[in-house]
Protein backbone atom coordinates (compact mmCIF):
# COMPACT_ATOMS: atom_id res chain seq x y z
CA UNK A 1 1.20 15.14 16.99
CA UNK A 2 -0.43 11.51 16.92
CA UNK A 3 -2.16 10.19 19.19
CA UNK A 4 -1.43 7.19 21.56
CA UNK A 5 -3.91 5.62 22.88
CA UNK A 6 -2.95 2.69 25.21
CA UNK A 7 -5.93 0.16 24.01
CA UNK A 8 -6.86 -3.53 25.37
CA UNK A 9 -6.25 -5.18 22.26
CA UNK A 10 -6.78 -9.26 21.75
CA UNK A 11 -4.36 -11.54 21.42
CA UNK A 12 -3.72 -12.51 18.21
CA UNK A 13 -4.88 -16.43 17.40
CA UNK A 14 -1.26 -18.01 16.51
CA UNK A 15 -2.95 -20.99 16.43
CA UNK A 16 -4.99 -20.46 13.51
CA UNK A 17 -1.43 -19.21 10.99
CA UNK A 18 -0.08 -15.97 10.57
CA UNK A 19 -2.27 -12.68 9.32
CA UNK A 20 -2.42 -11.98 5.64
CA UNK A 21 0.25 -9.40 4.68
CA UNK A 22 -1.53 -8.21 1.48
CA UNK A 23 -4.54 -6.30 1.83
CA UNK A 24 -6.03 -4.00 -1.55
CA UNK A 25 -5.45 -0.61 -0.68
CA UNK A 26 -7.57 2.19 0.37
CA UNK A 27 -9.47 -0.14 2.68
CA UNK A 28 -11.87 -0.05 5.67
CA UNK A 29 -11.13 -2.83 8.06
CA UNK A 30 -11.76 -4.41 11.02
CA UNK A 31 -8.12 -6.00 11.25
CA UNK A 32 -6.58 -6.34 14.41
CA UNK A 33 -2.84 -7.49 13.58
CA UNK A 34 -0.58 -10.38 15.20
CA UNK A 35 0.74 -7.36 16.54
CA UNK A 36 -2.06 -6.15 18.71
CA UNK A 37 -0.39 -7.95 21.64
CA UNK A 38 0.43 -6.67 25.22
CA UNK A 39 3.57 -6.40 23.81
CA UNK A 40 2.86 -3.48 21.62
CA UNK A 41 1.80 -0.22 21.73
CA UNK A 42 -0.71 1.53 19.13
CA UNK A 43 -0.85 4.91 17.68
CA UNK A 44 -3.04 6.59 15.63
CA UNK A 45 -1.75 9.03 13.02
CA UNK A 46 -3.77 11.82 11.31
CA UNK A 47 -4.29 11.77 7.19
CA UNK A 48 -0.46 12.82 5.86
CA UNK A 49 0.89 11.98 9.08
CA UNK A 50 4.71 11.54 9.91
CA UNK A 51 5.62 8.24 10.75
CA UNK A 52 9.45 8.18 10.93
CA UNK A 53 11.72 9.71 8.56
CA UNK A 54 14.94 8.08 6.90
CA UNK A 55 17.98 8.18 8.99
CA UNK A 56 15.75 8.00 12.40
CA UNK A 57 16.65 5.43 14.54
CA UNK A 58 15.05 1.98 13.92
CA UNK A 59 13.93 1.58 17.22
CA UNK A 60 10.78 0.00 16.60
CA UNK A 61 8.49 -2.38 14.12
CA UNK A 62 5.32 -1.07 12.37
CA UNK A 63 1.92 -2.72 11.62
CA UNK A 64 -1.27 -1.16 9.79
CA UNK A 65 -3.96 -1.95 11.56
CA UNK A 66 -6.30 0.52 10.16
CA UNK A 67 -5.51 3.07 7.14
CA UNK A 68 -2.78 3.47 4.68
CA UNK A 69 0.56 4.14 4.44
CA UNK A 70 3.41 5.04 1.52
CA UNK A 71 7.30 4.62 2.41
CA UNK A 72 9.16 6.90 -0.13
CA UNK A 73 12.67 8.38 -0.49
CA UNK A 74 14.21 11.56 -0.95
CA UNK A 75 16.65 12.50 -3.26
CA UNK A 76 19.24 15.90 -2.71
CA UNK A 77 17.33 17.97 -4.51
CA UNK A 78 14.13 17.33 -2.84
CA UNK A 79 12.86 14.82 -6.01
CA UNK A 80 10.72 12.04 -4.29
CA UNK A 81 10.59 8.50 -4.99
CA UNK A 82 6.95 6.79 -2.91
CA UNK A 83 8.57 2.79 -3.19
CA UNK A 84 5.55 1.08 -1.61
CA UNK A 85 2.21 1.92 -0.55
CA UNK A 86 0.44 -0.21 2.27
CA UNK A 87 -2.60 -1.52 4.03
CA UNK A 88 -3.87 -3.23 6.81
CA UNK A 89 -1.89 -6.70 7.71
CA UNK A 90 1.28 -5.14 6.14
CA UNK A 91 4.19 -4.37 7.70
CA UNK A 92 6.74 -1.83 7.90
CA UNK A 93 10.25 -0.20 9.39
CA UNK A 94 11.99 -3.47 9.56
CA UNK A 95 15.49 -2.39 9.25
CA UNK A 96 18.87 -4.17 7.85
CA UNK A 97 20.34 -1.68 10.30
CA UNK A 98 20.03 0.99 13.18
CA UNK A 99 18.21 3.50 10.78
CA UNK A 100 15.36 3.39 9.10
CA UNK A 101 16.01 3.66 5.08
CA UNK A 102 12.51 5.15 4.19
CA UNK A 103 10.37 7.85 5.62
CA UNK A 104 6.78 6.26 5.99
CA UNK A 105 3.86 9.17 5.66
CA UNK A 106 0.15 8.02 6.28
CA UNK A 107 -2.40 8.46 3.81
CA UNK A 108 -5.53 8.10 5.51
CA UNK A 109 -6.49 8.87 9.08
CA UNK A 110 -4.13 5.07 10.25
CA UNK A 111 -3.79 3.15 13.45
CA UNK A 112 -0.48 1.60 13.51
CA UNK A 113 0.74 -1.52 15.92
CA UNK A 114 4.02 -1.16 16.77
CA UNK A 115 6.68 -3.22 18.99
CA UNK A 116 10.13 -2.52 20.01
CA UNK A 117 12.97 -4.55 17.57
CA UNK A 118 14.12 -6.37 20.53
CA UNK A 119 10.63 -7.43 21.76
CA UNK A 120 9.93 -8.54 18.32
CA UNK A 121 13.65 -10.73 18.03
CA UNK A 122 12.06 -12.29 21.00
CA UNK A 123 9.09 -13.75 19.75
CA UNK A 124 9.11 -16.70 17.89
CA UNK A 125 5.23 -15.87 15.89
CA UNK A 126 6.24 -12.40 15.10
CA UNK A 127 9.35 -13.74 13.56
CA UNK A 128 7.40 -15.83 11.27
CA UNK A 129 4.98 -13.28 10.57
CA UNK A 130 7.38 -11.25 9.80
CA UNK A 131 9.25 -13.71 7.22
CA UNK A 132 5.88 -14.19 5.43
CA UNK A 133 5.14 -10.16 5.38
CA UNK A 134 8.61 -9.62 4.00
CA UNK A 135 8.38 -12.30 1.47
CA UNK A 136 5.00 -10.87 -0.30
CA UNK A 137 6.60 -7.38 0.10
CA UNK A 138 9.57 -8.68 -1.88
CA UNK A 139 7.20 -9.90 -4.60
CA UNK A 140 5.60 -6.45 -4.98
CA UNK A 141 8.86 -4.75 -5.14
CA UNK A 142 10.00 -7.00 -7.89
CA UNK A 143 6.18 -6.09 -9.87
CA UNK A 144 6.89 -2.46 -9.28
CA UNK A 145 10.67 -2.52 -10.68
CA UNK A 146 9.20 -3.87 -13.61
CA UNK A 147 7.04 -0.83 -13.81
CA UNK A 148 9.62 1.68 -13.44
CA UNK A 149 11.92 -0.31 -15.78
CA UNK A 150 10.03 -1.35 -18.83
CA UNK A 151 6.55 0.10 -18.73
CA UNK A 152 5.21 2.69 -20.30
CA UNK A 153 3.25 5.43 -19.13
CA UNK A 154 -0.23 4.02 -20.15
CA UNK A 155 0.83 0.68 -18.84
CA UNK A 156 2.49 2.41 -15.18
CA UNK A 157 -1.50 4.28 -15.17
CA UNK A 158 -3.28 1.15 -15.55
CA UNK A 159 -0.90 -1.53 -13.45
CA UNK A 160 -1.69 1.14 -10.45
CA UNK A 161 -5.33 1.10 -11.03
CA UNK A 162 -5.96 -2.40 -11.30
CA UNK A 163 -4.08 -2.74 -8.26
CA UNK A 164 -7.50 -1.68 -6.42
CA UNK A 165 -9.85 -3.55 -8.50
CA UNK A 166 -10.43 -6.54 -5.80
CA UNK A 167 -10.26 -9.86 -7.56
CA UNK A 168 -8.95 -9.13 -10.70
CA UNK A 169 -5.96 -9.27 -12.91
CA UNK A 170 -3.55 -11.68 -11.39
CA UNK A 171 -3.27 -15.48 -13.48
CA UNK A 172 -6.07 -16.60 -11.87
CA UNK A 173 -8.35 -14.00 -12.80
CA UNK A 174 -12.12 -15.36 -13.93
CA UNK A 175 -12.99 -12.28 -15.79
CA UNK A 176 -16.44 -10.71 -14.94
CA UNK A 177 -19.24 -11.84 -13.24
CA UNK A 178 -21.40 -10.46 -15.62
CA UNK A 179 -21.40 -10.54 -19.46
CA UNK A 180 -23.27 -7.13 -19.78
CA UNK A 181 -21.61 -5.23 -16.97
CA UNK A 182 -17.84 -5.19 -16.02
CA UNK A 183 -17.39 -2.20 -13.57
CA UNK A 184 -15.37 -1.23 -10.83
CA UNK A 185 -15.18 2.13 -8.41
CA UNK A 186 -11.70 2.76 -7.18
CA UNK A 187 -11.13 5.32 -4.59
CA UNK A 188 -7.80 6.76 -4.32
CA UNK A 189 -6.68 8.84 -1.37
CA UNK A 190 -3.97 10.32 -3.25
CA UNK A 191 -2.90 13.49 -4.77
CA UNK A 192 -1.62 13.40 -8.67
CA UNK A 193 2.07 14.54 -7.47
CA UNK A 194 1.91 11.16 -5.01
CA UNK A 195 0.71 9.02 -7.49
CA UNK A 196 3.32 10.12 -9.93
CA UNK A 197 6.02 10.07 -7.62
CA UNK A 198 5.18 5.89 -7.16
CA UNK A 199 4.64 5.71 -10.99
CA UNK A 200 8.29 7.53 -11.81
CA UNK A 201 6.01 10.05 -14.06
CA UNK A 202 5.87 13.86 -13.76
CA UNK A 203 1.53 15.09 -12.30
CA UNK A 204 1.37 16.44 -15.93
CA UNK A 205 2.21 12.77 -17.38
CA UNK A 206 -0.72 11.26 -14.98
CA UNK A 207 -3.51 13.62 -15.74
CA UNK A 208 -2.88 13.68 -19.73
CA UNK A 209 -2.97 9.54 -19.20
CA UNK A 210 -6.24 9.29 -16.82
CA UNK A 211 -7.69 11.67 -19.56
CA UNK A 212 -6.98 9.65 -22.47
CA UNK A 213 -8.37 6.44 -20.68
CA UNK A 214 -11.68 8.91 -20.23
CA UNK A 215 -11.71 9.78 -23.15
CA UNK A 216 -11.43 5.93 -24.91
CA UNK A 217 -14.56 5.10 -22.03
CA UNK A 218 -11.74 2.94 -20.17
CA UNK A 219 -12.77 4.92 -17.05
CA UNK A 220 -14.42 8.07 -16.29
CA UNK A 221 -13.95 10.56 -13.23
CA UNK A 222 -16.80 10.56 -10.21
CA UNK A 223 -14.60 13.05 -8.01
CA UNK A 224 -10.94 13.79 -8.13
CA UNK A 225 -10.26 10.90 -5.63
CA UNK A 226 -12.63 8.31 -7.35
CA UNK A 227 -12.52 6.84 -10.61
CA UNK A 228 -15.10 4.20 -12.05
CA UNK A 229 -13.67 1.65 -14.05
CA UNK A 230 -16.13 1.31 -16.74
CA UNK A 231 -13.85 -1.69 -18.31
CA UNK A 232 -11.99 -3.84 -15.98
CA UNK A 233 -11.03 -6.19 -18.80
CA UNK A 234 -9.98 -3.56 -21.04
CA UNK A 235 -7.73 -1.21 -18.32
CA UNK A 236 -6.45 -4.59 -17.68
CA UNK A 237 -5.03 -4.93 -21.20
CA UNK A 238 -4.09 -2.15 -21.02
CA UNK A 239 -0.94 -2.79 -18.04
CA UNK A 240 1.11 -4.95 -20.64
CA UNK A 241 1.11 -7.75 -18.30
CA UNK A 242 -0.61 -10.34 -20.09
């Protein structure tokens, strides 16, 4: 069962704009939330946690604080589709109705923020925080149809990695600080099956790509969570974005 613990939490500082919504995932933060109000309530799920399940009432609003969370969908026959994996700042359970339309399972040990829908409708900041959340969310959701839709399964592989390479590969990517070194150590606290339920691939499609990248010395295996990128530049090129 998680754990809520009824915590003193500072009051957000309107004042100074609205929280960022977008925060690289798996990360270890200190971020509070424009949630963390007396308004709201915060809980404290275990690693593979239960958050809410699809068809549950949408009785109440959702903020990481701490941790990591994937919304996904299940289909009949028990195939799984993971639609959006988040991290502290984002938000989540915002319904267009009285159910939610996602199950949302941590990934990491997570402390969550949430508020009731009707305390949130009532406050002015947490409606605009909530436009701006839902508004960057859109934009990822539009990346990641994109993946399912046109990429292939090298690209899908290296579009999810670079996702967790701070700094790097959007338009306004510099390239590497250094000319002799261009390295980066993503740690992934997922299994195979969940990352190839988010890429649309099968857990025999995602190992036989990782190894290929090892094998071309695009990135080689530290543990089975944590892969160093031995070639930001070149995994990059490798996502078919630019």
């Amino acid at each position: 069962m998680p754990e809520e613990r009824i915590v003193k939490m500072p009051k957000a500082d309107f004042n100074r704009g609205t929280a960022p919504c977008r925060s690289p995932f798996p990360v270890e933060s200190e971020f509070k939330g424009i949630m963390s109000s007396d308004q709201s309530r915060h809980k404290t799920f275990p690693a593979h946690g239960v958050v809410f399940f699809e068809g549950d009432p949408a009785n109440n609003i959702y903020e990481v604080a701490d941790g990591s969370v994937m919304l996904y969908k299940l289909l009949p026959d028990g195939r799984r589709q993971v639609v959006e994996i988040l991290g502290p700042g984002d938000l989540f359970g915002v319904p267009a109705g009285e159910v939610y339309d996602t199950s949302a399972e941590t990934l990491t040990e997570t402390l969550v923020h949430l508020i009731s829908r009707k305390d949130a409708e009532g406050s002015p900041e947490i409606q605009q925080h909530m436009r701006k959340c839902l508004i960057s969310q859109v934009q990822n959701l539009h990346d990641h149809a994109v993946l399912l839709g046109r990429k292939s399964a090298h690209e899908r592989v290296a579009s999810f990695l670079m996702r967790f390479v701070p700094n790097r590969g959007g338009f306004a990517c510099t390239g590497p600080e250094s000319e002799n070194e261009d390295e980066s150590v993503v740690t992934l606290y997922m299994t195979r099956q969940e990352i190839a339920d988010y890429l649309g691939l099968t857990i025999e499609t995602v190992s036989r790509v990782l190894s290929d990248m090892k094998r071309r010395k695009v990135i080689t295996m530290e543990k089975q969570d944590r892969i160093r990128v031995m070639n930001v530049c070149g995994l990059c090129h490798l996502t078919g974005k630019f």
